[in-house]
PDB file of N, CA and C in Angstrom:
ATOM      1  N   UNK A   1      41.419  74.554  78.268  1.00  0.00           N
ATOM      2  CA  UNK A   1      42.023  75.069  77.053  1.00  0.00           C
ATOM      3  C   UNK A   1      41.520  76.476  76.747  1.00  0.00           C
ATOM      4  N   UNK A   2      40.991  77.186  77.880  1.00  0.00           N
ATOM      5  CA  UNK A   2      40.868  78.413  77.077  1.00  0.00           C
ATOM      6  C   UNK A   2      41.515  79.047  77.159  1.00  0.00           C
ATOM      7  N   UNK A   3      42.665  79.332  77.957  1.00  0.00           N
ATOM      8  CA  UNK A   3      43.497  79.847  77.523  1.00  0.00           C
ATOM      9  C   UNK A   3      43.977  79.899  75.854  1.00  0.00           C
ATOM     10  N   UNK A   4      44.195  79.159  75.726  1.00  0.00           N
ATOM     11  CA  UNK A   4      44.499  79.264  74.204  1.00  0.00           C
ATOM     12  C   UNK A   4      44.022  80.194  73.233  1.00  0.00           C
ATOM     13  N   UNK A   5      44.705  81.091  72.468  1.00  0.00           N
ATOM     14  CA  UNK A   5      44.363  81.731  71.169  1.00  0.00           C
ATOM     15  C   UNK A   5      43.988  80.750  69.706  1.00  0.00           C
ATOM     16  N   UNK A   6      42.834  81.067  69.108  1.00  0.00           N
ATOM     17  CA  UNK A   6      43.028  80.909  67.925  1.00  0.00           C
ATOM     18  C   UNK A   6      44.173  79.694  66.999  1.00  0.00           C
ATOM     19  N   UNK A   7      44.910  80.685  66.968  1.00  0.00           N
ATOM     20  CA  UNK A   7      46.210  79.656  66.324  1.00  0.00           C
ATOM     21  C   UNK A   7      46.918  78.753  67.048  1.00  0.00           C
ATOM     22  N   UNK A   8      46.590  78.872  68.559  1.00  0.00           N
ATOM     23  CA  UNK A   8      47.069  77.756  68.936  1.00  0.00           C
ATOM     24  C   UNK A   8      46.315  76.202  69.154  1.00  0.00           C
ATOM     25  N   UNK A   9      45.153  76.571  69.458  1.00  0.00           N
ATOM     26  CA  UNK A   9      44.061  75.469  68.924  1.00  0.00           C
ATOM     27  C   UNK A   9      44.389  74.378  67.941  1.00  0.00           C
ATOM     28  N   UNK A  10      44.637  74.310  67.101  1.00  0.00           N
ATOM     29  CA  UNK A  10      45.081  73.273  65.995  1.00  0.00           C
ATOM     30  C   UNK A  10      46.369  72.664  66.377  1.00  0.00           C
ATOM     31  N   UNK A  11      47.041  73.063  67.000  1.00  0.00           N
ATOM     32  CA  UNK A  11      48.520  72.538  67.336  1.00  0.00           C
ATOM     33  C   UNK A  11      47.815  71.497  68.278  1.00  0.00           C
ATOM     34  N   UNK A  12      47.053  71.974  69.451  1.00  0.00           N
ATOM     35  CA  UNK A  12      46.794  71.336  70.407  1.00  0.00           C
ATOM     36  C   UNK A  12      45.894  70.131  69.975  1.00  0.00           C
ATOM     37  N   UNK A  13      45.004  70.357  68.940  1.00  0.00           N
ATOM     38  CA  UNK A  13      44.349  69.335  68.638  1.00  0.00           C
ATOM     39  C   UNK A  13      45.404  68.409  67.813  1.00  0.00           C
ATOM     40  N   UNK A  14      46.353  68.874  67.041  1.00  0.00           N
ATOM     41  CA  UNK A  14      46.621  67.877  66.565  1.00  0.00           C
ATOM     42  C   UNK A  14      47.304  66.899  67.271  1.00  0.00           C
ATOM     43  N   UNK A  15      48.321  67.120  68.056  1.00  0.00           N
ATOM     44  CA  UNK A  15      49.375  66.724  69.210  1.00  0.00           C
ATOM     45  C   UNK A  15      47.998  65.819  70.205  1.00  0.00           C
ATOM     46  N   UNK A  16      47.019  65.992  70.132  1.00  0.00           N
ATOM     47  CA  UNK A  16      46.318  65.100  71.445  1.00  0.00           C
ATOM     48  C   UNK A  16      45.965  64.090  69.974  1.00  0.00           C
ATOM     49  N   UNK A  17      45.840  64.119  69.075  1.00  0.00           N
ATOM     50  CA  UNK A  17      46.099  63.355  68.093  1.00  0.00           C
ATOM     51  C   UNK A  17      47.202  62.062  67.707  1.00  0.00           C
ATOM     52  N   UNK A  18      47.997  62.884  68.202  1.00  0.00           N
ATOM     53  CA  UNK A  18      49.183  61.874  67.893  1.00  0.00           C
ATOM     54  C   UNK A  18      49.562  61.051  69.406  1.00  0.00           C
ATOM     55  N   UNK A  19      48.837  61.936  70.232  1.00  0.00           N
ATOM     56  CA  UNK A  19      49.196  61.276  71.762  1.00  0.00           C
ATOM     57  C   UNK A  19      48.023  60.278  71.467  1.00  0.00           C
ATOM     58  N   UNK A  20      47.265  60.210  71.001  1.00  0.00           N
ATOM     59  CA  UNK A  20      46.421  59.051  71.259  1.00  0.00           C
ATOM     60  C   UNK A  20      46.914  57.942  70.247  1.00  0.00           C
ATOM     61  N   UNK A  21      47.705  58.276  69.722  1.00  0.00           N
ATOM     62  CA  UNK A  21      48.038  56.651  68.536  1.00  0.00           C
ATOM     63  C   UNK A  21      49.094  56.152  70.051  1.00  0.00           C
ATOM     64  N   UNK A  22      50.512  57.584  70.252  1.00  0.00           N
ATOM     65  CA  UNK A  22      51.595  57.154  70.721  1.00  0.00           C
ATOM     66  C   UNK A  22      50.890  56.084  72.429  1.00  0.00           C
ATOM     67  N   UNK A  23      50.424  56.640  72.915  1.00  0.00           N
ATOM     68  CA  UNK A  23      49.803  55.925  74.115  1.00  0.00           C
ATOM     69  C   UNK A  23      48.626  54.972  73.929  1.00  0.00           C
ATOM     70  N   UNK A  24      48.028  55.321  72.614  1.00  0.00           N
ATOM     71  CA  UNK A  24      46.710  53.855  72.701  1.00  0.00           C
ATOM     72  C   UNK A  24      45.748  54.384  73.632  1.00  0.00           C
ATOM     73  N   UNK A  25      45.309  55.771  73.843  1.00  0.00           N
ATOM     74  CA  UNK A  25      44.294  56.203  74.744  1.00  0.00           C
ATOM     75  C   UNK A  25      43.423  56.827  73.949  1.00  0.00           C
ATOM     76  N   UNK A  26      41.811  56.967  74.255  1.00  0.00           N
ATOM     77  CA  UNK A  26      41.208  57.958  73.747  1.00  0.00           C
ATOM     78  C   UNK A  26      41.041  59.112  73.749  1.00  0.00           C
ATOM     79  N   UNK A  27      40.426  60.206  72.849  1.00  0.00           N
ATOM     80  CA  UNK A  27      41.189  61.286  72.565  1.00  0.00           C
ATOM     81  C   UNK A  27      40.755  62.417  73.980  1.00  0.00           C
ATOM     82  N   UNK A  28      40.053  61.773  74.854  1.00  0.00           N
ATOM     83  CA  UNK A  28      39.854  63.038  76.335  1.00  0.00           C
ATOM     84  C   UNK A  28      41.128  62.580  76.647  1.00  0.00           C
ATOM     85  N   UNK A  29      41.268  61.151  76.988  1.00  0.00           N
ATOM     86  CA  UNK A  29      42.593  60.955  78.026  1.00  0.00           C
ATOM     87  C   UNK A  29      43.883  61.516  77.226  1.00  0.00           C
ATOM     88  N   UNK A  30      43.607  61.947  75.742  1.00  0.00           N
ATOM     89  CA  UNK A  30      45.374  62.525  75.364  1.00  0.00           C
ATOM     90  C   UNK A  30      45.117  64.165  76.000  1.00  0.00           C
ATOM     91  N   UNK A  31      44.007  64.370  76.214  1.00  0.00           N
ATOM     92  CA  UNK A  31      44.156  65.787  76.865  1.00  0.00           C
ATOM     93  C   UNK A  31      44.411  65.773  77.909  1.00  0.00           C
ATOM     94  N   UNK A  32      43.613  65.029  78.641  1.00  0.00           N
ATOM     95  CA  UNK A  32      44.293  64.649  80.295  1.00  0.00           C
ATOM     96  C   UNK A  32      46.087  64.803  80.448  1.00  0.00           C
ATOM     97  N   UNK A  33      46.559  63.740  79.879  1.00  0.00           N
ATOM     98  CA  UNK A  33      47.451  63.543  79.585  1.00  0.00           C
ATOM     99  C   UNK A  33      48.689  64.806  79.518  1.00  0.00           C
ATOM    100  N   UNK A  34      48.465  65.630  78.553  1.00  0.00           N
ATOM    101  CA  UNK A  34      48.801  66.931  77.645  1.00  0.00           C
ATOM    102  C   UNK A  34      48.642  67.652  79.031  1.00  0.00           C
ATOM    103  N   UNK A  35      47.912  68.050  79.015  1.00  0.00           N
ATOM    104  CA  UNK A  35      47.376  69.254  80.569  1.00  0.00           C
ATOM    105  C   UNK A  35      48.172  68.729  82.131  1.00  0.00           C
ATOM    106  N   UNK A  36      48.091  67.828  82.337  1.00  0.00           N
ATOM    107  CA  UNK A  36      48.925  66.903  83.605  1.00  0.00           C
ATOM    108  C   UNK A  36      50.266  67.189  83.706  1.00  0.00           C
ATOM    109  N   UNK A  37      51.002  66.841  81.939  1.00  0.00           N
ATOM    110  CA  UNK A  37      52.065  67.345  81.799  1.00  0.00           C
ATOM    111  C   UNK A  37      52.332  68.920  82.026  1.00  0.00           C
ATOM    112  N   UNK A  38      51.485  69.561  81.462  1.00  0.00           N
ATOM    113  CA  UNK A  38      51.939  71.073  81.202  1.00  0.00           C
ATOM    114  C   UNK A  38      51.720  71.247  82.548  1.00  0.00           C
ATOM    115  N   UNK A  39      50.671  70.650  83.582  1.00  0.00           N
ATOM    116  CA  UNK A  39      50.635  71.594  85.198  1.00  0.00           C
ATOM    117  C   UNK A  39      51.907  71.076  85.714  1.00  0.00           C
ATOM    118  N   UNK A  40      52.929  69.791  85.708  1.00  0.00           N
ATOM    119  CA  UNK A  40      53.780  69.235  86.371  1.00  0.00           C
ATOM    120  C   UNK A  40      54.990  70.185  85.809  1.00  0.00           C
ATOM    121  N   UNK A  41      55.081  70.585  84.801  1.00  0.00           N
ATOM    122  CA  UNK A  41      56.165  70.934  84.367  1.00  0.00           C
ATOM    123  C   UNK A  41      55.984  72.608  84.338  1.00  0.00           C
ATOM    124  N   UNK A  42      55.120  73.495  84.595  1.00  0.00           N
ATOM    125  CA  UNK A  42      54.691  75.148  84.385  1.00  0.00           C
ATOM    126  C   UNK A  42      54.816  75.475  83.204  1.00  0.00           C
ATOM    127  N   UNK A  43      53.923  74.689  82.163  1.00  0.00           N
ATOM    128  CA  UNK A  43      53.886  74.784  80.797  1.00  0.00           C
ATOM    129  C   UNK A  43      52.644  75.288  80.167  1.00  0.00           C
ATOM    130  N   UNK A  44      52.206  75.460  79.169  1.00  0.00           N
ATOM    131  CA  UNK A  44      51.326  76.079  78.555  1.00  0.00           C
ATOM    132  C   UNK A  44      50.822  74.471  77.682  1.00  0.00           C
ATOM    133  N   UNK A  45      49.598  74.473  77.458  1.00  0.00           N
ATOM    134  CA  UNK A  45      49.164  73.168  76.529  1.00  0.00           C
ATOM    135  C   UNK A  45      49.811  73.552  75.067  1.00  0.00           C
ATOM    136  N   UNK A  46      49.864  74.775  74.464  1.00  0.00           N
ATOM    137  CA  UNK A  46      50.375  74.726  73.572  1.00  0.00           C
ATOM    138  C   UNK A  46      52.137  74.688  73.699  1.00  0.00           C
ATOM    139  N   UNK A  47      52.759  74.768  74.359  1.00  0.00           N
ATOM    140  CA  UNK A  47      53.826  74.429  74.196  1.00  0.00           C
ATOM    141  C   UNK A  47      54.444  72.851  74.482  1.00  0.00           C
ATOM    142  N   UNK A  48      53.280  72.329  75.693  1.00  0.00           N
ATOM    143  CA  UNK A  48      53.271  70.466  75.319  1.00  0.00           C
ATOM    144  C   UNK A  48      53.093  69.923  73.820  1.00  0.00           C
ATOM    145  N   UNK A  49      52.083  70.949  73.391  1.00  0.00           N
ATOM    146  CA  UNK A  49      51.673  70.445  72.121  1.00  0.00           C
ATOM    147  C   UNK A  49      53.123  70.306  71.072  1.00  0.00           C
ATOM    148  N   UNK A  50      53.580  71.426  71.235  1.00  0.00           N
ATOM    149  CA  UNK A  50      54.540  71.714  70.136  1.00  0.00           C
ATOM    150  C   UNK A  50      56.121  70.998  70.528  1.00  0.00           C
ATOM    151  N   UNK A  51      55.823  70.284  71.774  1.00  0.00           N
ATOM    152  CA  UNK A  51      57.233  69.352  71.748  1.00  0.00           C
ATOM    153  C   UNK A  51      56.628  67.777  71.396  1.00  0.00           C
ATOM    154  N   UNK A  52      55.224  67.231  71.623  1.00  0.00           N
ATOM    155  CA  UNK A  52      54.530  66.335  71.315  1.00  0.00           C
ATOM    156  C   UNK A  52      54.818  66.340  69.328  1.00  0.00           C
ATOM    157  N   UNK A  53      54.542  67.287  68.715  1.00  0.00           N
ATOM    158  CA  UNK A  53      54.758  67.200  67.237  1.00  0.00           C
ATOM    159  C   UNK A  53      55.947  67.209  66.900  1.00  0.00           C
ATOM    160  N   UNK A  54      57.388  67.952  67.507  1.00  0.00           N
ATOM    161  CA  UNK A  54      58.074  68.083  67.362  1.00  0.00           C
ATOM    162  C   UNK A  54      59.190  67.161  68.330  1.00  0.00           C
ATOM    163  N   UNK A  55      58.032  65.964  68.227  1.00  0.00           N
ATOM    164  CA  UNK A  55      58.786  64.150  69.138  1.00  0.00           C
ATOM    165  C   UNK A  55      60.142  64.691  69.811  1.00  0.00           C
ATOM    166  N   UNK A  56      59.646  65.843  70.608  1.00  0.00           N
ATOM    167  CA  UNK A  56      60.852  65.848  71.590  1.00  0.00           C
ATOM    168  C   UNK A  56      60.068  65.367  73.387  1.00  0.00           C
ATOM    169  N   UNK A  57      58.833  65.274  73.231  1.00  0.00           N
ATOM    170  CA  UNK A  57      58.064  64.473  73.891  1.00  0.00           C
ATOM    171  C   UNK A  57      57.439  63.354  73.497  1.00  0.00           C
ATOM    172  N   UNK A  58      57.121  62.252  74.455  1.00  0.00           N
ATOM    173  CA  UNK A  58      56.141  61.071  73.513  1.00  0.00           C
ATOM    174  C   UNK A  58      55.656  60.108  75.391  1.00  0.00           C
ATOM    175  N   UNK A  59      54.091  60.356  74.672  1.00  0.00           N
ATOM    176  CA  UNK A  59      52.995  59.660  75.791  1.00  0.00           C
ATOM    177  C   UNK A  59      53.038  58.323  75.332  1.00  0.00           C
ATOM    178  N   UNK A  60      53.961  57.040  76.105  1.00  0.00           N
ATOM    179  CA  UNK A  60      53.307  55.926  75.805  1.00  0.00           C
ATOM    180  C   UNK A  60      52.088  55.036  76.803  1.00  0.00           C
ATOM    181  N   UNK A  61      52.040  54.177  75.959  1.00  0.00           N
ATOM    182  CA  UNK A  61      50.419  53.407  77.092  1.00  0.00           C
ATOM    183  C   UNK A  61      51.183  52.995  78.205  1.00  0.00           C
ATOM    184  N   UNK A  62      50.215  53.242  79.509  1.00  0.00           N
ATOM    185  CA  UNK A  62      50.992  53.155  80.544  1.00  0.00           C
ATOM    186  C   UNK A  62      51.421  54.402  80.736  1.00  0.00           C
ATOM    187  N   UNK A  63      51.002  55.399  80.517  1.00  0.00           N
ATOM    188  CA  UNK A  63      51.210  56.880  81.199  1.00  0.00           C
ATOM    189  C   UNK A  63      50.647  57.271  82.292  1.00  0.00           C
TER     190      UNK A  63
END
């Protein structure tokens, strides 16, 4: 995550937040998770983040 600026930090935390209710994982594995996605797809963690809040993505258990 260092990439990340500042303001994007909080997005990302919150979204590994909500990935851990939506999947039932603890909160390293919603980063795992988050980051896996963004390398499979040539994404940025903050832009996983911001389709994760904006439930146009969703990690369930069993990811």
């Amino acid at each position: 995550m260092k990439d990340l600026n500042q303001r994007e930090l909080p997005v990302v935390h919150q979204a590994a937040g909500l990935v851990t209710l939506q999947a039932r994982v603890r909160t390293e594995r919603a980063y795992e998770l988050m980051h896996g996605h963004a390398l499979a797809y040539g994404l940025r963690m903050c832009e996983v983040a911001r389709q994760v809040l904006l439930r146009q993505l969703r990690f369930t258990s069993g990811a």
